[in-house]
C-alpha atoms as a PDB file:
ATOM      1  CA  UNK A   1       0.000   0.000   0.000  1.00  0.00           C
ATOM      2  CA  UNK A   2       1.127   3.647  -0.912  1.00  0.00           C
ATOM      3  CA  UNK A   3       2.424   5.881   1.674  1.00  0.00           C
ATOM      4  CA  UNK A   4      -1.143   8.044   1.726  1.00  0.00           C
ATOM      5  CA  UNK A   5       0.438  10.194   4.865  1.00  0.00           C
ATOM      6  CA  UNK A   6       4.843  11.716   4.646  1.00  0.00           C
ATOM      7  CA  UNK A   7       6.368  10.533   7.518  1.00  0.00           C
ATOM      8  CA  UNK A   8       5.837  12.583  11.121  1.00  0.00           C
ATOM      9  CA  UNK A   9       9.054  14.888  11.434  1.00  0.00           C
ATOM     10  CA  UNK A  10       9.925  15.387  15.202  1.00  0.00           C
ATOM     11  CA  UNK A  11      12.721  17.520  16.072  1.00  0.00           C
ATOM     12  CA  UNK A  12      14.812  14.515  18.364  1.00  0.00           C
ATOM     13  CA  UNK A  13      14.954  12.924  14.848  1.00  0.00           C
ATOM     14  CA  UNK A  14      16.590  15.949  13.280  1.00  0.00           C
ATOM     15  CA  UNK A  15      18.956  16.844  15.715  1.00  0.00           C
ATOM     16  CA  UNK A  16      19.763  12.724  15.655  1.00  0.00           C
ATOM     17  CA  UNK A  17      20.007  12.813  11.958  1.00  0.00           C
ATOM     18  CA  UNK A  18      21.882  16.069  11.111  1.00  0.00           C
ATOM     19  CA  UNK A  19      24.398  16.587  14.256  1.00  0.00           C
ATOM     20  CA  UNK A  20      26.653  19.067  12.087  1.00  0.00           C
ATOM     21  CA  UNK A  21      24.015  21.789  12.996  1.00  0.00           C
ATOM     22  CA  UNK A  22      24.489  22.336  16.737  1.00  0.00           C
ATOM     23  CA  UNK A  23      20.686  22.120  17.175  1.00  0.00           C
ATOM     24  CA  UNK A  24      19.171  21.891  20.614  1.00  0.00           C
ATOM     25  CA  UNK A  25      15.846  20.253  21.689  1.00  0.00           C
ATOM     26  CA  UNK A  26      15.000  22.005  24.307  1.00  0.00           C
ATOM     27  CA  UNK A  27      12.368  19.982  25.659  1.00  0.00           C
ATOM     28  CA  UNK A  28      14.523  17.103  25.933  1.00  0.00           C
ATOM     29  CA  UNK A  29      16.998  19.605  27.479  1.00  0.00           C
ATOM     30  CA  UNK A  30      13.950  21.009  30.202  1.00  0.00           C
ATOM     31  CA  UNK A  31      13.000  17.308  30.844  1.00  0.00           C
ATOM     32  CA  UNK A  32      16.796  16.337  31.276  1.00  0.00           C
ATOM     33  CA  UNK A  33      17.566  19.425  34.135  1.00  0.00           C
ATOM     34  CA  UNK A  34      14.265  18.106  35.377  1.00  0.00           C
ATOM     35  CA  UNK A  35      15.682  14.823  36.179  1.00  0.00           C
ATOM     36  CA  UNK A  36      18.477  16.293  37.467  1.00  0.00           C
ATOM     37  CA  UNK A  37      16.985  18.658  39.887  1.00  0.00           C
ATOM     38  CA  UNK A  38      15.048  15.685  41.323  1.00  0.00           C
ATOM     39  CA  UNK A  39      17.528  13.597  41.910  1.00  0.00           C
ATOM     40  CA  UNK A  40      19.053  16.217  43.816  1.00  0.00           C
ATOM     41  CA  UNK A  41      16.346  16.317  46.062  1.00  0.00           C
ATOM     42  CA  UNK A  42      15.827  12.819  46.625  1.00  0.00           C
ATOM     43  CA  UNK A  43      13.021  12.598  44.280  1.00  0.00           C
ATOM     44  CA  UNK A  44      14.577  10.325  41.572  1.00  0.00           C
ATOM     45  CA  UNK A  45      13.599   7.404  40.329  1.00  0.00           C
ATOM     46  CA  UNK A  46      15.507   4.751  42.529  1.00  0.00           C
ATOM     47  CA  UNK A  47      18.209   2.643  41.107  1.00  0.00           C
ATOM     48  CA  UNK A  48      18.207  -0.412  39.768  1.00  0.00           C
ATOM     49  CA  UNK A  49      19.160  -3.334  41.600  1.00  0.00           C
ATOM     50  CA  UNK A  50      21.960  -5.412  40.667  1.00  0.00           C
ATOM     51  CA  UNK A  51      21.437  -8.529  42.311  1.00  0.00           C
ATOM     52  CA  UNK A  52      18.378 -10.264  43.705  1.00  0.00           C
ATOM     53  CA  UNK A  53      19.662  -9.645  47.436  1.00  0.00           C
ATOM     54  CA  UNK A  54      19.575  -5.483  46.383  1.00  0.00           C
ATOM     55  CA  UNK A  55      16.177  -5.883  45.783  1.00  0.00           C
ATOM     56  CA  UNK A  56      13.883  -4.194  48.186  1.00  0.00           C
ATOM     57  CA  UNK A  57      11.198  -7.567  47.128  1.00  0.00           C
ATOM     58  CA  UNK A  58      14.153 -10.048  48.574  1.00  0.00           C
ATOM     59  CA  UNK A  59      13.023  -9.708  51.969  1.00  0.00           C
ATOM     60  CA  UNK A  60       9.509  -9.915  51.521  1.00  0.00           C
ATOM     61  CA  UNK A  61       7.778 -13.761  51.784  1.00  0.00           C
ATOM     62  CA  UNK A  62       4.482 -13.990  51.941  1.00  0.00           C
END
């Protein structure tokens, strides 16, 4: 089937695709000092953990 719709352009794609013009996505820059601010705070999203015994589930039996 043809292509009725041209393919969405979103800016993360450009910047991706063309990174010889210094663009900046600024929402992905907002969202990333977001993240950053939080985790600051405490407010992150917890790490990962890396074995079973890190888990905070590991000491739970039910």
């Amino acid at each position: 089937m043809v292509a009725y719709y041209p393919p969405k352009i979103d800016i993360a794609a450009i910047v991706r695709q063309y990174p010889s013009l210094e663009m900046v996505n600024e929402d992905e820059q907002t969202r990333l000092e977001d993240i950053e601010f939080k985790k600051k705070r405490g407010k992150g999203a917890p790490k990962k953990a890396k074995t079973k015994s890190d888990s905070r589930r590991a000491g739970k039996r039910r």
